[in-house]
PDB file of N, CA and C in Angstrom:
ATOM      1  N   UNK A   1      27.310  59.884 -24.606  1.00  0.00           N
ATOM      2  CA  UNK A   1      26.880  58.906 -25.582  1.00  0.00           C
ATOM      3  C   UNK A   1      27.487  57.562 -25.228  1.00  0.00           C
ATOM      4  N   UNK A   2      26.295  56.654 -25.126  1.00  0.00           N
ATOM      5  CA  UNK A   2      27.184  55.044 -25.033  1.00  0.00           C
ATOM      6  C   UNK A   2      26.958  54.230 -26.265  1.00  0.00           C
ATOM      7  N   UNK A   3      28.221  53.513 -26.079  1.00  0.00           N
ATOM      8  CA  UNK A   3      28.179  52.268 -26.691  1.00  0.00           C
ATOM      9  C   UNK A   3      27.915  51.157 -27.100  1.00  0.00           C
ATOM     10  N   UNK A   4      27.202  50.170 -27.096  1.00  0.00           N
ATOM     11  CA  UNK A   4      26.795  48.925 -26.984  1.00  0.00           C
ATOM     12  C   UNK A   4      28.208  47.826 -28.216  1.00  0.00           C
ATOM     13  N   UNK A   5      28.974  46.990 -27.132  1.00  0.00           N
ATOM     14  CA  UNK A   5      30.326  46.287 -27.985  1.00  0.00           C
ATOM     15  C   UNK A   5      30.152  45.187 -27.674  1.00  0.00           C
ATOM     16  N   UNK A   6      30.268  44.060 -28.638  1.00  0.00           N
ATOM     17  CA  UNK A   6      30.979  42.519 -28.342  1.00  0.00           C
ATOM     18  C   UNK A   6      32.468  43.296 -29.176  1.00  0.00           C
ATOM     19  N   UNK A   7      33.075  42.397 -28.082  1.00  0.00           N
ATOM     20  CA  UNK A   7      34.762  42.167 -28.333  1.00  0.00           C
ATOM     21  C   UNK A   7      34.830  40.541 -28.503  1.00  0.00           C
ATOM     22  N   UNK A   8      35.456  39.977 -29.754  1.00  0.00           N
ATOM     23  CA  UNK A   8      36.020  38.336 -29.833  1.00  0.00           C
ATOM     24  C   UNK A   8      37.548  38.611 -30.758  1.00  0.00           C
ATOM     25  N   UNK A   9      37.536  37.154 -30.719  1.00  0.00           N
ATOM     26  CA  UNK A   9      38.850  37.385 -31.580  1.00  0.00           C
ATOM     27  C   UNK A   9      38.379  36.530 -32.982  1.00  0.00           C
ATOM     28  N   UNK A  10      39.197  36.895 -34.031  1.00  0.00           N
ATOM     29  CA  UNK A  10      38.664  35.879 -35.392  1.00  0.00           C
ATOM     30  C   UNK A  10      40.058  35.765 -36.009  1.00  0.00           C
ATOM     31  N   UNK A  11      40.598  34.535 -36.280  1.00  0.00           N
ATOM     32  CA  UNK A  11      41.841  34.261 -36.767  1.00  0.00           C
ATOM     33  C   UNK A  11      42.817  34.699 -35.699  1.00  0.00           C
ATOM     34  N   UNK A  12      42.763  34.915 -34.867  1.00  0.00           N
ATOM     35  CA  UNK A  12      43.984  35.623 -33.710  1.00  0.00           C
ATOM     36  C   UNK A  12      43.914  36.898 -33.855  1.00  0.00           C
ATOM     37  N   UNK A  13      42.517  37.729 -34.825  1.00  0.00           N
ATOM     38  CA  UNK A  13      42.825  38.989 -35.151  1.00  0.00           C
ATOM     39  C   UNK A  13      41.594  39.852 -33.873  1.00  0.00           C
ATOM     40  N   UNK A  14      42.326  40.898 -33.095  1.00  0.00           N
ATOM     41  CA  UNK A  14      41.012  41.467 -32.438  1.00  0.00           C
ATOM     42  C   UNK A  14      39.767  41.665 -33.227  1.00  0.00           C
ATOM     43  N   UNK A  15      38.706  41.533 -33.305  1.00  0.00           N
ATOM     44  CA  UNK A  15      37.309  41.982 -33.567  1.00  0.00           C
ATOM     45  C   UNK A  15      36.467  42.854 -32.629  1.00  0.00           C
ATOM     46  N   UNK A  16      36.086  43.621 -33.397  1.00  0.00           N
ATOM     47  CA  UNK A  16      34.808  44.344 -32.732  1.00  0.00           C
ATOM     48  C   UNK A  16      33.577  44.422 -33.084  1.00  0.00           C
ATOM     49  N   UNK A  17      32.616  44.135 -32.421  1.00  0.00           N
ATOM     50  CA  UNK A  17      31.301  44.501 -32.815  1.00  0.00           C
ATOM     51  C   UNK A  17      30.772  45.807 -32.109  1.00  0.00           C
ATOM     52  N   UNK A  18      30.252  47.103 -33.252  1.00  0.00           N
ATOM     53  CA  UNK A  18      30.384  48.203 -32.365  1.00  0.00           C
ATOM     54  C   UNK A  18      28.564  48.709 -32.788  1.00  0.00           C
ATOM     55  N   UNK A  19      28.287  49.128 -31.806  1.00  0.00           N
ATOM     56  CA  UNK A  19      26.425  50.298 -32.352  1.00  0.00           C
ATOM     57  C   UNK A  19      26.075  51.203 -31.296  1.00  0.00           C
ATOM     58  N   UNK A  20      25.567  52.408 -31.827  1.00  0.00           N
ATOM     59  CA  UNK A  20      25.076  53.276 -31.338  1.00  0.00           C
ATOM     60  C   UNK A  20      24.017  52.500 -30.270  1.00  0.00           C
ATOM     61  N   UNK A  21      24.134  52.854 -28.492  1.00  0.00           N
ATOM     62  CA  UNK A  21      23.456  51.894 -27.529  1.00  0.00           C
ATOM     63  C   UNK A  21      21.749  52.043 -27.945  1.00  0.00           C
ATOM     64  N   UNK A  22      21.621  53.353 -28.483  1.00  0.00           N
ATOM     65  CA  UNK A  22      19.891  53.720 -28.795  1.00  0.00           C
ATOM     66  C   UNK A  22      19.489  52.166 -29.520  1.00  0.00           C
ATOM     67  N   UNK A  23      19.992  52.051 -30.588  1.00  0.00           N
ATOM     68  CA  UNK A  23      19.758  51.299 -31.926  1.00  0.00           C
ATOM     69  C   UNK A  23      19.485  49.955 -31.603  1.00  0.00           C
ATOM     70  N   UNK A  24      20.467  49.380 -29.765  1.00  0.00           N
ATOM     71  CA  UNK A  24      20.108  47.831 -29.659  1.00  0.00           C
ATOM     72  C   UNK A  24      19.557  47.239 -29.804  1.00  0.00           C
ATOM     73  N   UNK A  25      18.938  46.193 -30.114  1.00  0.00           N
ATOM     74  CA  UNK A  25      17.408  45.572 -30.015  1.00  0.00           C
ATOM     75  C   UNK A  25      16.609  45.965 -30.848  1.00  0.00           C
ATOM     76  N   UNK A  26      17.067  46.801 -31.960  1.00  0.00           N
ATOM     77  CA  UNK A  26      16.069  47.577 -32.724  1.00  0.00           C
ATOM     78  C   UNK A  26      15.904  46.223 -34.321  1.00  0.00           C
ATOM     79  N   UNK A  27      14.732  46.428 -34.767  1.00  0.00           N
ATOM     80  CA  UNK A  27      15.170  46.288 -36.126  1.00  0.00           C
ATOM     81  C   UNK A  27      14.619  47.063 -36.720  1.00  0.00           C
ATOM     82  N   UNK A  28      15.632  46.984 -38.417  1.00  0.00           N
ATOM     83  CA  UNK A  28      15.895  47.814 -38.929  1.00  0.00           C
ATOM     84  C   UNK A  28      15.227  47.791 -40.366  1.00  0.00           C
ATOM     85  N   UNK A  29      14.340  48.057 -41.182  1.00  0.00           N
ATOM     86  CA  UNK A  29      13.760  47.916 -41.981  1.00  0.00           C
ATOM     87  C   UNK A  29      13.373  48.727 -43.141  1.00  0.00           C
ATOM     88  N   UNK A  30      13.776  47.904 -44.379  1.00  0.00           N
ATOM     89  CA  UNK A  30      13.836  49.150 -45.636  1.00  0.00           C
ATOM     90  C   UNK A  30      13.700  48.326 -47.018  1.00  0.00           C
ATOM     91  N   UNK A  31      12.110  48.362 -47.332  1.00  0.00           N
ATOM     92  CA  UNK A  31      11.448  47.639 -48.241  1.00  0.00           C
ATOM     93  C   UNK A  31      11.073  45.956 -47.816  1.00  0.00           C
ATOM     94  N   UNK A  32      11.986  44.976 -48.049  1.00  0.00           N
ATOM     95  CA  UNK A  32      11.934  44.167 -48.094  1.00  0.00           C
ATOM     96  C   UNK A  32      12.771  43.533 -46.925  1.00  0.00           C
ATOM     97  N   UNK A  33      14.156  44.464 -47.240  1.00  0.00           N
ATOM     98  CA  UNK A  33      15.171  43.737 -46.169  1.00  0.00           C
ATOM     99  C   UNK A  33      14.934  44.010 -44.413  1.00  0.00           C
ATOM    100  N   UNK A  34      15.024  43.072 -43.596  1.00  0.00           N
ATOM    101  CA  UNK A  34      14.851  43.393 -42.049  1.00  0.00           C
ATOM    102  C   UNK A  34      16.410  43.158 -41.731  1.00  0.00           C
ATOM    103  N   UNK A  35      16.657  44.165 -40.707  1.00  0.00           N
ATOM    104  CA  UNK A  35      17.970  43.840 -40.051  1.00  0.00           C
ATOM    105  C   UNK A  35      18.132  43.956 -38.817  1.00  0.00           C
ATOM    106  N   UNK A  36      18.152  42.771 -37.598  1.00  0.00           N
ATOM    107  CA  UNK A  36      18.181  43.001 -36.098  1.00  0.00           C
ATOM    108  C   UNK A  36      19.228  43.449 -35.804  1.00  0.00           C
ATOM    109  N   UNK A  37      19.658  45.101 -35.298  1.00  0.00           N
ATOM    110  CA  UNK A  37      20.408  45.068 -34.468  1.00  0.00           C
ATOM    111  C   UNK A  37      20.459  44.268 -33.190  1.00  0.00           C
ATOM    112  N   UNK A  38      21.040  42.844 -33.051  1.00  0.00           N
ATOM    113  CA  UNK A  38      20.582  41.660 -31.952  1.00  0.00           C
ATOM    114  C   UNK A  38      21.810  42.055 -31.254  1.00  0.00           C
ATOM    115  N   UNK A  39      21.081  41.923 -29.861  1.00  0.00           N
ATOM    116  CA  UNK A  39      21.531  41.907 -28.503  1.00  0.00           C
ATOM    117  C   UNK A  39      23.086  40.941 -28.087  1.00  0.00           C
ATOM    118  N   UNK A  40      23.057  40.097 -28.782  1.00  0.00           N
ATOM    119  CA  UNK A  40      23.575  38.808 -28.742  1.00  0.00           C
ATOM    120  C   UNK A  40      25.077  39.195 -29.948  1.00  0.00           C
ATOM    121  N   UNK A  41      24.826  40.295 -30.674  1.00  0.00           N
ATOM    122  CA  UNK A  41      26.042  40.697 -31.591  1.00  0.00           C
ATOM    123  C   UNK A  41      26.410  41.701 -31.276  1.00  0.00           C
ATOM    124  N   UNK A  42      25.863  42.643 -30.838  1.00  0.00           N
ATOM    125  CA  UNK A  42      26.645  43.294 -30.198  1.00  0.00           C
ATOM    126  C   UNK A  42      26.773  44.054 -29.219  1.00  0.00           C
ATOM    127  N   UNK A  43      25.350  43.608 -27.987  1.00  0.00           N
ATOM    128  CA  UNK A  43      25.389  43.682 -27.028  1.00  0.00           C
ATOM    129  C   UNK A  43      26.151  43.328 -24.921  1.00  0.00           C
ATOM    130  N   UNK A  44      27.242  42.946 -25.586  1.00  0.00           N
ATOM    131  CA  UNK A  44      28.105  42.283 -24.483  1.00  0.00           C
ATOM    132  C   UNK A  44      27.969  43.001 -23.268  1.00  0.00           C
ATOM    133  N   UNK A  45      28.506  44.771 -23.560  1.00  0.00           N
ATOM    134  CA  UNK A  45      28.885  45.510 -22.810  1.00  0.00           C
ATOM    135  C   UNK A  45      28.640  47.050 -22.997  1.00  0.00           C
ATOM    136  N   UNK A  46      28.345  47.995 -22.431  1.00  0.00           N
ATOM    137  CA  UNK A  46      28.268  49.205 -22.851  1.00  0.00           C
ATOM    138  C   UNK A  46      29.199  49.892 -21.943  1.00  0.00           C
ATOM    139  N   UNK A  47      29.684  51.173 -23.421  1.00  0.00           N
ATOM    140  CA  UNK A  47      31.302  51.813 -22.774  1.00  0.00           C
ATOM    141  C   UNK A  47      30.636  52.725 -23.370  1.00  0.00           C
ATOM    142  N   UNK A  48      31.411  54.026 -23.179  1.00  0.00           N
ATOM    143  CA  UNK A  48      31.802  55.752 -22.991  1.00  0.00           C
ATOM    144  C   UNK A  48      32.789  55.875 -24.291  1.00  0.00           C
ATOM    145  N   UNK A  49      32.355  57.041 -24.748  1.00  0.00           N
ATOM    146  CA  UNK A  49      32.990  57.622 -26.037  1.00  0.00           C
ATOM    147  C   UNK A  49      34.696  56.922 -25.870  1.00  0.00           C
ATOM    148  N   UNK A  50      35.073  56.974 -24.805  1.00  0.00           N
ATOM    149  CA  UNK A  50      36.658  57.411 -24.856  1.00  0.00           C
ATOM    150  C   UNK A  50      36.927  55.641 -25.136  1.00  0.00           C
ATOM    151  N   UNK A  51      36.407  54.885 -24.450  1.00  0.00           N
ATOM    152  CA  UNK A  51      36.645  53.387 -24.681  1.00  0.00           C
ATOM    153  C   UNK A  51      36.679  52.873 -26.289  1.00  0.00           C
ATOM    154  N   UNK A  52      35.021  53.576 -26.173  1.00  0.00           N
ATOM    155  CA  UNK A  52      34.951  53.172 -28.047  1.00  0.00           C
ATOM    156  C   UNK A  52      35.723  53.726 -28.846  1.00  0.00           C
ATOM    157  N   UNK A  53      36.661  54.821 -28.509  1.00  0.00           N
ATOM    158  CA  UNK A  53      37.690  55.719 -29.510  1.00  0.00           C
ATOM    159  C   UNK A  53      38.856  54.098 -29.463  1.00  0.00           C
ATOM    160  N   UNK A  54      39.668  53.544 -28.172  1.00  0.00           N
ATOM    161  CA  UNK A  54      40.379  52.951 -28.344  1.00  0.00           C
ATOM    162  C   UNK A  54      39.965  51.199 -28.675  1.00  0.00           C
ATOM    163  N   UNK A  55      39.188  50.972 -28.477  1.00  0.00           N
ATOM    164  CA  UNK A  55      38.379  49.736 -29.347  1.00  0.00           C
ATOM    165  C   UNK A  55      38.758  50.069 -30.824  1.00  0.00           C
ATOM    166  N   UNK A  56      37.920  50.753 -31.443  1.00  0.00           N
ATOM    167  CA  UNK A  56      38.037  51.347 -32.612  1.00  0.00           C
ATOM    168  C   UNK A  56      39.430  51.227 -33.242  1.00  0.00           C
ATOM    169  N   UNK A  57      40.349  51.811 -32.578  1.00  0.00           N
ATOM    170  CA  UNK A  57      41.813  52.081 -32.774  1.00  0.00           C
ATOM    171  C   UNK A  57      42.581  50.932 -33.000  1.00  0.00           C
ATOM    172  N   UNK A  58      42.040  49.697 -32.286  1.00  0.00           N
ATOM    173  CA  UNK A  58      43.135  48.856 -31.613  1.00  0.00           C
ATOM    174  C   UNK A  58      42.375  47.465 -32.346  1.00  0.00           C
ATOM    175  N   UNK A  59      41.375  47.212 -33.074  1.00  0.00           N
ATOM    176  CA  UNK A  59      40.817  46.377 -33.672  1.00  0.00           C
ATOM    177  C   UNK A  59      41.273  46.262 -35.356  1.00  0.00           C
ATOM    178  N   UNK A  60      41.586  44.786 -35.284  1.00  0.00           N
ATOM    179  CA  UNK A  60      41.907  44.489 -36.991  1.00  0.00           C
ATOM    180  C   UNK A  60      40.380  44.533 -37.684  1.00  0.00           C
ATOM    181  N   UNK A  61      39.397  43.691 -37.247  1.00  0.00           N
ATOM    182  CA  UNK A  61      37.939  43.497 -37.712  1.00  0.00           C
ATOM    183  C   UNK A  61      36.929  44.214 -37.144  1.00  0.00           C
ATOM    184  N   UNK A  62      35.830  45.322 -37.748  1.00  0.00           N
ATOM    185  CA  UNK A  62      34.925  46.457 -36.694  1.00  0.00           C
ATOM    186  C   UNK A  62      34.171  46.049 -37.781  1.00  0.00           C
ATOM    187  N   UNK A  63      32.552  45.567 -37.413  1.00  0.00           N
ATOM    188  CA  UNK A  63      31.271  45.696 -37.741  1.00  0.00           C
ATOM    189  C   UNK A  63      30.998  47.042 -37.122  1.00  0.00           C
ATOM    190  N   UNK A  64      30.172  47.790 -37.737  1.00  0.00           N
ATOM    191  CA  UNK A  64      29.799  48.576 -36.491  1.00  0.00           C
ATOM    192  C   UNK A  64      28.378  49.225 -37.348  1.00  0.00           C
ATOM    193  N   UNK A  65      27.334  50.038 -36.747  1.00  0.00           N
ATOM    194  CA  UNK A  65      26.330  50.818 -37.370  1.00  0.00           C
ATOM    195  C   UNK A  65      25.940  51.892 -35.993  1.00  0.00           C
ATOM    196  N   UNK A  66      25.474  52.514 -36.454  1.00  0.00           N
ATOM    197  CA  UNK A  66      25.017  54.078 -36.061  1.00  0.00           C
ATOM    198  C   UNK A  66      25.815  54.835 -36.563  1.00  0.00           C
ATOM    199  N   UNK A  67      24.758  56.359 -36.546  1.00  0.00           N
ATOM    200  CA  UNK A  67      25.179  57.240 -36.933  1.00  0.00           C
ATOM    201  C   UNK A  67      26.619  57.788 -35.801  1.00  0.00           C
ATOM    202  N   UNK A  68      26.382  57.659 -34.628  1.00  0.00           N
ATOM    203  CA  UNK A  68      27.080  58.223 -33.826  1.00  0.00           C
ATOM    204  C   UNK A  68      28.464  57.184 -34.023  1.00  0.00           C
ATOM    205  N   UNK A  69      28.646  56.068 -33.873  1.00  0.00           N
ATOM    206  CA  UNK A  69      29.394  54.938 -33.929  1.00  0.00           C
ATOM    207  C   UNK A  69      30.303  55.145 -35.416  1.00  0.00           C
ATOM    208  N   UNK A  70      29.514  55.069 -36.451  1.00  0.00           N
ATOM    209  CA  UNK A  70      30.294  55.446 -38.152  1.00  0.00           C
ATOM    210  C   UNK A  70      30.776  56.871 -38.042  1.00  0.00           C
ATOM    211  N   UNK A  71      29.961  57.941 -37.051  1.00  0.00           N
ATOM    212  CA  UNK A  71      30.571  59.404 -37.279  1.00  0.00           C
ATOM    213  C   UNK A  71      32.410  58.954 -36.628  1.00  0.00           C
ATOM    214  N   UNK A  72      31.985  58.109 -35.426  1.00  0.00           N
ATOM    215  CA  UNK A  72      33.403  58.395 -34.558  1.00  0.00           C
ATOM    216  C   UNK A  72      34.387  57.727 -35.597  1.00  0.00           C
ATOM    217  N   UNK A  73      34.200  56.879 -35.866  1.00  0.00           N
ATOM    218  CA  UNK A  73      35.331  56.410 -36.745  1.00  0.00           C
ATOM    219  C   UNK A  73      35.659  56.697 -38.103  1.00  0.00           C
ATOM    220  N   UNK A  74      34.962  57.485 -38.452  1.00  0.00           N
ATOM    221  CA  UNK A  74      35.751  58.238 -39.467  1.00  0.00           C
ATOM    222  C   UNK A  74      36.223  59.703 -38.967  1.00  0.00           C
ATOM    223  N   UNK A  75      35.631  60.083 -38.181  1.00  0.00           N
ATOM    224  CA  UNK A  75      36.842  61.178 -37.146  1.00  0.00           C
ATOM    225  C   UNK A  75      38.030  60.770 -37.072  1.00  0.00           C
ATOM    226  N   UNK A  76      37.869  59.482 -36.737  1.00  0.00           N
ATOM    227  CA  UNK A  76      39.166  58.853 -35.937  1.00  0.00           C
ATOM    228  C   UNK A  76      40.483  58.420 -37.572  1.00  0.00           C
ATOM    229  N   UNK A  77      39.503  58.846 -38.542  1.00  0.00           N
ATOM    230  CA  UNK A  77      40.296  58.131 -39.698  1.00  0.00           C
ATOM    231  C   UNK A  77      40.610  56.575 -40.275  1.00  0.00           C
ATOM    232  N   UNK A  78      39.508  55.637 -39.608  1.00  0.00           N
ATOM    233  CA  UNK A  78      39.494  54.701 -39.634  1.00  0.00           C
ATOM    234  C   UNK A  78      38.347  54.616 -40.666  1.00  0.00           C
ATOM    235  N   UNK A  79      38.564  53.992 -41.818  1.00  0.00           N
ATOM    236  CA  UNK A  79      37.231  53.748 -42.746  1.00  0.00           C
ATOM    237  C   UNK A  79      37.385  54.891 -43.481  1.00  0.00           C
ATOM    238  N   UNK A  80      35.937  54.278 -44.797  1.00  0.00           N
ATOM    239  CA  UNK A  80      35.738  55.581 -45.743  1.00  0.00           C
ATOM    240  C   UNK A  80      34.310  56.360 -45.653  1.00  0.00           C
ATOM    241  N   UNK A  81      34.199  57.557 -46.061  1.00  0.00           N
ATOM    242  CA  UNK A  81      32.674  57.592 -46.297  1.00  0.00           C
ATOM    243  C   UNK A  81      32.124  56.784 -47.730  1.00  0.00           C
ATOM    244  N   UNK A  82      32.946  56.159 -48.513  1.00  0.00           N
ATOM    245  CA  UNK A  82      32.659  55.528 -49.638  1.00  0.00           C
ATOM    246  C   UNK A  82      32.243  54.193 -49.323  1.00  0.00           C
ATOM    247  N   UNK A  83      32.592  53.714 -48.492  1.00  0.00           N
ATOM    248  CA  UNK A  83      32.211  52.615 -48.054  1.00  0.00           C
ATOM    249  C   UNK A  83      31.253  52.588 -47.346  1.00  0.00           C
ATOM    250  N   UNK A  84      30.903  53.658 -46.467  1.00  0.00           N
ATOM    251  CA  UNK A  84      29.334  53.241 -45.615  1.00  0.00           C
ATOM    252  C   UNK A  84      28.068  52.748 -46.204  1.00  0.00           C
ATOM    253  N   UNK A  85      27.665  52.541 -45.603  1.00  0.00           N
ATOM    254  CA  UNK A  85      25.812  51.725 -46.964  1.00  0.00           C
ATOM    255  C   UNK A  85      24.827  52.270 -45.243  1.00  0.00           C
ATOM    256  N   UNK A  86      24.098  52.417 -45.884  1.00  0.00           N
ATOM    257  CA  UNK A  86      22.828  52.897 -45.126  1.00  0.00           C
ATOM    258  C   UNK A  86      21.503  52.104 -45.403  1.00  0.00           C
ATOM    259  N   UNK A  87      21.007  51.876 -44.493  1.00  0.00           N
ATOM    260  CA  UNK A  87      19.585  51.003 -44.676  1.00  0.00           C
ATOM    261  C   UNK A  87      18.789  51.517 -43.251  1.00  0.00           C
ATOM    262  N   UNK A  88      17.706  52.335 -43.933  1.00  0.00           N
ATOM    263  CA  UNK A  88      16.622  53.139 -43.153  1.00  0.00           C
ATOM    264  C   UNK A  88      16.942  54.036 -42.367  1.00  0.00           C
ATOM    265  N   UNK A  89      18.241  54.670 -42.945  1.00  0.00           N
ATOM    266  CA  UNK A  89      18.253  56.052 -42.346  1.00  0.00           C
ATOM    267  C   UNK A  89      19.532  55.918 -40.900  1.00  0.00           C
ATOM    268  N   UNK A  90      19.949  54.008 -41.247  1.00  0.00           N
ATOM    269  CA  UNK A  90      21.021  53.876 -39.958  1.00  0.00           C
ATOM    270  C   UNK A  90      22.234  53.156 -40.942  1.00  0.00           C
ATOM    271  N   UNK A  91      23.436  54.229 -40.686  1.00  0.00           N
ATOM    272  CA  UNK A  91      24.721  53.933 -41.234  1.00  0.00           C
ATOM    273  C   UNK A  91      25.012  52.445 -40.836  1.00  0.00           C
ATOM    274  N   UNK A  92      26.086  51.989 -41.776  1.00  0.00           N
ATOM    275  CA  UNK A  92      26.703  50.522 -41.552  1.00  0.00           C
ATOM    276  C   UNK A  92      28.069  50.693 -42.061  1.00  0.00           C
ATOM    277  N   UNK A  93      28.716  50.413 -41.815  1.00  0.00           N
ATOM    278  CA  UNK A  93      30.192  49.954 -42.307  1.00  0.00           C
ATOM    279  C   UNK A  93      31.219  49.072 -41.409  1.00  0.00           C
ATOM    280  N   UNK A  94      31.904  48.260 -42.060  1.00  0.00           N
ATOM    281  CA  UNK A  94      32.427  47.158 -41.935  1.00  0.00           C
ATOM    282  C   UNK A  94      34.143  47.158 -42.040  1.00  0.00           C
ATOM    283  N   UNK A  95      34.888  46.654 -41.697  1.00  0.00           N
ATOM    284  CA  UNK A  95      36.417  46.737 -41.234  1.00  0.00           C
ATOM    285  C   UNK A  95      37.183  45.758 -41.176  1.00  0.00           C
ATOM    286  N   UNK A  96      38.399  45.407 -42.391  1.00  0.00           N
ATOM    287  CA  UNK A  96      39.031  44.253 -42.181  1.00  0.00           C
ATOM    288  C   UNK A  96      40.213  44.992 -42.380  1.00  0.00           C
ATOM    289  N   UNK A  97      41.330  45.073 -41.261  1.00  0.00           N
ATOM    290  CA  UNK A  97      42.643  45.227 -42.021  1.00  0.00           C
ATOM    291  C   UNK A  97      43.365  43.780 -40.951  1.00  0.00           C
ATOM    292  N   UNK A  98      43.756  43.398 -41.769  1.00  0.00           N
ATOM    293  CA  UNK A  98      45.276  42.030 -41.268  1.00  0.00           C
ATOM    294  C   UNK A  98      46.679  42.419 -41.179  1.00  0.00           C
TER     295      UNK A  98
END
């Protein structure tokens, strides 16, 4: 399974932008709302489970969506399932610790 990541920094804090690589380029649509998974957010680079485990790990700020992408990080104990939100059947959840 790959990855699709932008890595930046925001406030001096690591950031990640993380998605399941299927989902890139996709949009995402459910009633009214459209949502581009765009190339340009979080398409930089594509990595291997084991990369995205320590991305994941090592980031203060994680956007991230897919199913595969939201499964790993709450494996990993990072995040809640209370917090995920779903729109058309593709997980989302979001990550700030300082």
């Amino acid at each position: 399974m790959q990855f699709a990541i932008r890595t930046t920094n925001y406030q001096n804090q690591p950031m990640l932008n993380i998605c399941d690589a299927e989902i890139l380029g996709k949009k995402i649509i459910e009633g009214e709302l459209t949502m581009h998974i765009s190339e340009n957010y979080y398409g930089e680079r594509f990595v291997e489970k084991e990369e995205a485990e320590s991305l994941l790990k090592n980031s203060s700020i994680i956007n991230m969506a897919g199913k595969e992408t939201v499964s790993l990080s709450l494996k990993l104990g990072i995040g809640s399932e209370l917090a995920v939100k779903t729109v058309s059947d593709v997980p989302f959840l979001i990550i700030f610790n300082m």
